[in-house]
PDB file of N, CA and C in Angstrom:
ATOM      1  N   UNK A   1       0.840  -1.176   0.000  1.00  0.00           N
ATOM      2  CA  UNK A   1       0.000   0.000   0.000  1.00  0.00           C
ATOM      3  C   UNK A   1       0.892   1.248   0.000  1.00  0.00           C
ATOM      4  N   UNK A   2       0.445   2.572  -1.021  1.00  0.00           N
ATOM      5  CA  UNK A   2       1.472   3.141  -1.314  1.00  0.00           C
ATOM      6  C   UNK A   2       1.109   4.687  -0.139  1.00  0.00           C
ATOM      7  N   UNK A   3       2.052   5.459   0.432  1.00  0.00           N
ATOM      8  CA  UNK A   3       1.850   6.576   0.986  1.00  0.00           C
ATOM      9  C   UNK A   3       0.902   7.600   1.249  1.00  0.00           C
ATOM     10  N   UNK A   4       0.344   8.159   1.099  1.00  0.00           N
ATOM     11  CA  UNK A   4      -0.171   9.705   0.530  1.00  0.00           C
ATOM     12  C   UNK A   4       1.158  10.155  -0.201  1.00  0.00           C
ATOM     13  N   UNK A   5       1.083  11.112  -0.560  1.00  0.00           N
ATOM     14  CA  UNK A   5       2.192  12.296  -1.293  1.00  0.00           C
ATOM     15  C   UNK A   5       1.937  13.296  -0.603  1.00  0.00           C
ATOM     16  N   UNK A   6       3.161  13.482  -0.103  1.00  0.00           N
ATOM     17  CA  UNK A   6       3.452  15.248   0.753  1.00  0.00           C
ATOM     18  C   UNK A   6       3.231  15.995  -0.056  1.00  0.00           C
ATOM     19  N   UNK A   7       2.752  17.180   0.149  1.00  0.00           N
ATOM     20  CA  UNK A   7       3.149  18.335  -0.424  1.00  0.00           C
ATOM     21  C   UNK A   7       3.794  19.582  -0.120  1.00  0.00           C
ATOM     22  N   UNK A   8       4.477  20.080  -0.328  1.00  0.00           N
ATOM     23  CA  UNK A   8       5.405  21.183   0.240  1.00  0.00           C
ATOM     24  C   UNK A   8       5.459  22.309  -0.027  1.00  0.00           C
ATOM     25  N   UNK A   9       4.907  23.768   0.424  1.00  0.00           N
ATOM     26  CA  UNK A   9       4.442  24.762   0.332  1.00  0.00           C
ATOM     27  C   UNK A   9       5.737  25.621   0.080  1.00  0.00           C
ATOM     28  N   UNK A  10       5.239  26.407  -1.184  1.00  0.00           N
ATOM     29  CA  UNK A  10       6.093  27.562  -1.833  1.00  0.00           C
ATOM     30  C   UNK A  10       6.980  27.753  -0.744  1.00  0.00           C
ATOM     31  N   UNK A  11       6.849  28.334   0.330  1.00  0.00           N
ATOM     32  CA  UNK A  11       7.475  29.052   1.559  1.00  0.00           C
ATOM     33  C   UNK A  11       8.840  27.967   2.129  1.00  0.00           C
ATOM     34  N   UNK A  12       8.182  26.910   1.994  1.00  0.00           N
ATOM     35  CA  UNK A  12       8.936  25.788   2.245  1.00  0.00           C
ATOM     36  C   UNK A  12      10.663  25.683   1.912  1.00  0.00           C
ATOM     37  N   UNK A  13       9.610  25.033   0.461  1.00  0.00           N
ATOM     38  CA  UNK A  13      10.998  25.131  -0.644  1.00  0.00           C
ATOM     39  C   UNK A  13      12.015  26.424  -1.099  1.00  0.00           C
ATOM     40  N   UNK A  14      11.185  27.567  -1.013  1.00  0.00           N
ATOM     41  CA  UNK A  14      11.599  28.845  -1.218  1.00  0.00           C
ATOM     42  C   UNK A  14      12.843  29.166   0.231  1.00  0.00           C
ATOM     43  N   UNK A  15      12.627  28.612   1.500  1.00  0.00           N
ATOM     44  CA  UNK A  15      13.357  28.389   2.967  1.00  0.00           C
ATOM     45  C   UNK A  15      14.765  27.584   2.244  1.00  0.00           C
ATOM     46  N   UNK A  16      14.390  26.154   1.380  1.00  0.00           N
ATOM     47  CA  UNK A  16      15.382  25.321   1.721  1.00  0.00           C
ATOM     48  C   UNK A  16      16.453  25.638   0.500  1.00  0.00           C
ATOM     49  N   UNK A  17      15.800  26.520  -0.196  1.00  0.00           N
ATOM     50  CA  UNK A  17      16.781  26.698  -1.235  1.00  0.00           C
ATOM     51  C   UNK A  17      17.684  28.116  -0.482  1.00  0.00           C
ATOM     52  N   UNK A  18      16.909  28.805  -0.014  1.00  0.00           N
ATOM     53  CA  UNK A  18      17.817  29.719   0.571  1.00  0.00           C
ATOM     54  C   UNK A  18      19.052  28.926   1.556  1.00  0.00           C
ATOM     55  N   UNK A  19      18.691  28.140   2.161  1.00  0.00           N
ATOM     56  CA  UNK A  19      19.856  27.797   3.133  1.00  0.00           C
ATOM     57  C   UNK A  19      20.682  27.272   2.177  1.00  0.00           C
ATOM     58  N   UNK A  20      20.563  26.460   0.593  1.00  0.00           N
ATOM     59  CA  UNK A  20      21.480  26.077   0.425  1.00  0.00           C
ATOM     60  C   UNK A  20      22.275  26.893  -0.446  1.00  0.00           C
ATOM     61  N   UNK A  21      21.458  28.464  -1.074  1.00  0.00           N
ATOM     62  CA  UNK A  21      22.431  29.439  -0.864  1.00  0.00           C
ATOM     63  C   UNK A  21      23.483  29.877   0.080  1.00  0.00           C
ATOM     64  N   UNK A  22      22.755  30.426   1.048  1.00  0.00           N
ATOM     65  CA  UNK A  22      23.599  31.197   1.641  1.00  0.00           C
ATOM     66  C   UNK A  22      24.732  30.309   2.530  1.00  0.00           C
ATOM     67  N   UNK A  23      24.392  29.152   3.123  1.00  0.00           N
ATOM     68  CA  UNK A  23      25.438  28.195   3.585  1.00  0.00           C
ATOM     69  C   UNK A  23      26.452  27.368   2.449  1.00  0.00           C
ATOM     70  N   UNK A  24      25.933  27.215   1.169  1.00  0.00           N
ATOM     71  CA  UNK A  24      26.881  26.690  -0.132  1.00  0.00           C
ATOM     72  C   UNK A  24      26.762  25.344   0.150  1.00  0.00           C
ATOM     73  N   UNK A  25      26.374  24.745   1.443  1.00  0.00           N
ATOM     74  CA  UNK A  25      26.170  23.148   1.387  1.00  0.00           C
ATOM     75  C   UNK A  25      25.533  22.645  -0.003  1.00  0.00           C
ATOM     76  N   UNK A  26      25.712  21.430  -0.188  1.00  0.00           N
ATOM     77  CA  UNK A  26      24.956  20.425  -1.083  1.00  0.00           C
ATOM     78  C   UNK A  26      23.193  20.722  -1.354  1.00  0.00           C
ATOM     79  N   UNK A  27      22.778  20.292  -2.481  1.00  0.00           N
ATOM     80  CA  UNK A  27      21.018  20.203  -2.396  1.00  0.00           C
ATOM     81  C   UNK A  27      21.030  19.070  -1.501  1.00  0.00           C
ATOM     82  N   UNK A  28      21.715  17.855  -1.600  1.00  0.00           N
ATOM     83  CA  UNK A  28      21.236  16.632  -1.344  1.00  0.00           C
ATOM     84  C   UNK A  28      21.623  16.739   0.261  1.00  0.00           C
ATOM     85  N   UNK A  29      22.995  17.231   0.979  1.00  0.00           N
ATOM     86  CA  UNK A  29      22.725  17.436   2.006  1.00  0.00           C
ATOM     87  C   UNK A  29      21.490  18.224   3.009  1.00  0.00           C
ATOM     88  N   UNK A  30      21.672  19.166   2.564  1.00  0.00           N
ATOM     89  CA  UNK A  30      20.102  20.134   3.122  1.00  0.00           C
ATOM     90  C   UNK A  30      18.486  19.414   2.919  1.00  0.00           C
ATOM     91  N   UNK A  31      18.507  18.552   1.758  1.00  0.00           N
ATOM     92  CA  UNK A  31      17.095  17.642   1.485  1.00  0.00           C
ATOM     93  C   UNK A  31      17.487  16.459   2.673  1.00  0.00           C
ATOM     94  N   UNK A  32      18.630  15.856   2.837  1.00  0.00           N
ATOM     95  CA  UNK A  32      18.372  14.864   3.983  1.00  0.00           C
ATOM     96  C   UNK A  32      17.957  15.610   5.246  1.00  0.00           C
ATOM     97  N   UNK A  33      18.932  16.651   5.595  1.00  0.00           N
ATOM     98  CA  UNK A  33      18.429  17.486   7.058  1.00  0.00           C
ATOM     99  C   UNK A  33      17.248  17.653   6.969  1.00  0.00           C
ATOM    100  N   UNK A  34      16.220  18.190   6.300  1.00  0.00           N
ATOM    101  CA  UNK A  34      14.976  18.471   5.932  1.00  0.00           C
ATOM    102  C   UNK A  34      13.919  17.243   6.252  1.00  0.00           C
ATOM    103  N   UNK A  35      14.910  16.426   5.541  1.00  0.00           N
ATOM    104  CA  UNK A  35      13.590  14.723   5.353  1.00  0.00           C
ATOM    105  C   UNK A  35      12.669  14.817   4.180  1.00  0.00           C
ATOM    106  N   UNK A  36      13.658  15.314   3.529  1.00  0.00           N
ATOM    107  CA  UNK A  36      12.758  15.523   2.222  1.00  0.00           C
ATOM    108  C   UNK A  36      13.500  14.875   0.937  1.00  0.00           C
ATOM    109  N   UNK A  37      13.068  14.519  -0.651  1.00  0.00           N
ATOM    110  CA  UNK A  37      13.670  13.891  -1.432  1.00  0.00           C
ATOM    111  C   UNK A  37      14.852  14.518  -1.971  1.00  0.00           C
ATOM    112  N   UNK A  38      15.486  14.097  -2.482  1.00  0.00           N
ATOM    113  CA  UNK A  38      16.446  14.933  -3.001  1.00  0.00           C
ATOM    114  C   UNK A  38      15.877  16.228  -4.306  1.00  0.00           C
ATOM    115  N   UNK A  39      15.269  14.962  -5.164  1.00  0.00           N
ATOM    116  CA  UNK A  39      14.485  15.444  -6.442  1.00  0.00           C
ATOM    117  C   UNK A  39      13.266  16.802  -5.547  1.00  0.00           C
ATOM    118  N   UNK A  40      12.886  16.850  -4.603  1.00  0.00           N
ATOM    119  CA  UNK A  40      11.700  17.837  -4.427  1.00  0.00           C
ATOM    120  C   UNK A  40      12.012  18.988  -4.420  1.00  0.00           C
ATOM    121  N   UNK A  41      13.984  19.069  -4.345  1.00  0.00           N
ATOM    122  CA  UNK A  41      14.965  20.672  -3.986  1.00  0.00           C
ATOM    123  C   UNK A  41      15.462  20.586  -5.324  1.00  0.00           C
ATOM    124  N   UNK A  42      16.039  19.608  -6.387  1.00  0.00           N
ATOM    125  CA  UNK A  42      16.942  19.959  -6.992  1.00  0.00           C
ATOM    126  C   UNK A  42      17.061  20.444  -8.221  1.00  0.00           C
ATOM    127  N   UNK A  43      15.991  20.964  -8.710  1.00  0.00           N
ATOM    128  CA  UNK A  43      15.521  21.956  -9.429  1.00  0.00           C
ATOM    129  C   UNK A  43      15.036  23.523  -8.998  1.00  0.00           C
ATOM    130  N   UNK A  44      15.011  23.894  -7.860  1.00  0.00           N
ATOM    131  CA  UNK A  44      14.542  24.823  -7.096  1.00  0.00           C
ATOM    132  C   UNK A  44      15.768  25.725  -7.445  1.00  0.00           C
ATOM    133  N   UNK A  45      16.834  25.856  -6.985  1.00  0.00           N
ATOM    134  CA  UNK A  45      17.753  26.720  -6.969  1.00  0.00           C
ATOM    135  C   UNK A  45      17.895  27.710  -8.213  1.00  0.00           C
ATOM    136  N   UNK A  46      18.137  26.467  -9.361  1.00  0.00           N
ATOM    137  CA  UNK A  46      17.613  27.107 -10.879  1.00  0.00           C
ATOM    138  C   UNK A  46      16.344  28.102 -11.080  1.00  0.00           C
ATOM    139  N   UNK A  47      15.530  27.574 -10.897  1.00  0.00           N
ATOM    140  CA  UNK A  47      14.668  28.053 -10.864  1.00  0.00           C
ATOM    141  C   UNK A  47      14.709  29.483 -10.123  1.00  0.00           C
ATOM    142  N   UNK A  48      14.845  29.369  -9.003  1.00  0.00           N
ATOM    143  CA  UNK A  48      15.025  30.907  -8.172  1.00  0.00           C
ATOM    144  C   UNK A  48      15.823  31.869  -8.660  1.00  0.00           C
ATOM    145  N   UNK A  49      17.356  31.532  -9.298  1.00  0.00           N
ATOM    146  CA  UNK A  49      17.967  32.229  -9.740  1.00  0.00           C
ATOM    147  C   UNK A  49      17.598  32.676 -11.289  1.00  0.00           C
ATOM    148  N   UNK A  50      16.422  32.668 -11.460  1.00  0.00           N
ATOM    149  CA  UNK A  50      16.236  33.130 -12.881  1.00  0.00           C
ATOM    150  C   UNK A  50      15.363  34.569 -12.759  1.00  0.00           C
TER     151      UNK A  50
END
């Protein structure tokens, strides 16, 4: 039996991409601290910086 699917609010992701600005850590590190997928951050950054 499969999960629900999280969903993760603008504010959220918009938070986790900032930390992995301003600290320069990894996407994939900051998505484990989080508990979140890797794939749910690792397009975000791109995205913001446009």
């Amino acid at each position: 039996m499969s999960r629900p699917r999280r969903r993760f609010d603008v504010e959220f992701r918009d938070g986790a991409v900032r930390i992995v600005k301003e600290t320069g850590r990894p996407v994939a590190h900051v998505a484990r601290e989080l508990g979140v997928n890797e794939g749910t951050l690792g397009n975000r950054p791109s995205r913001m910086s446009r």
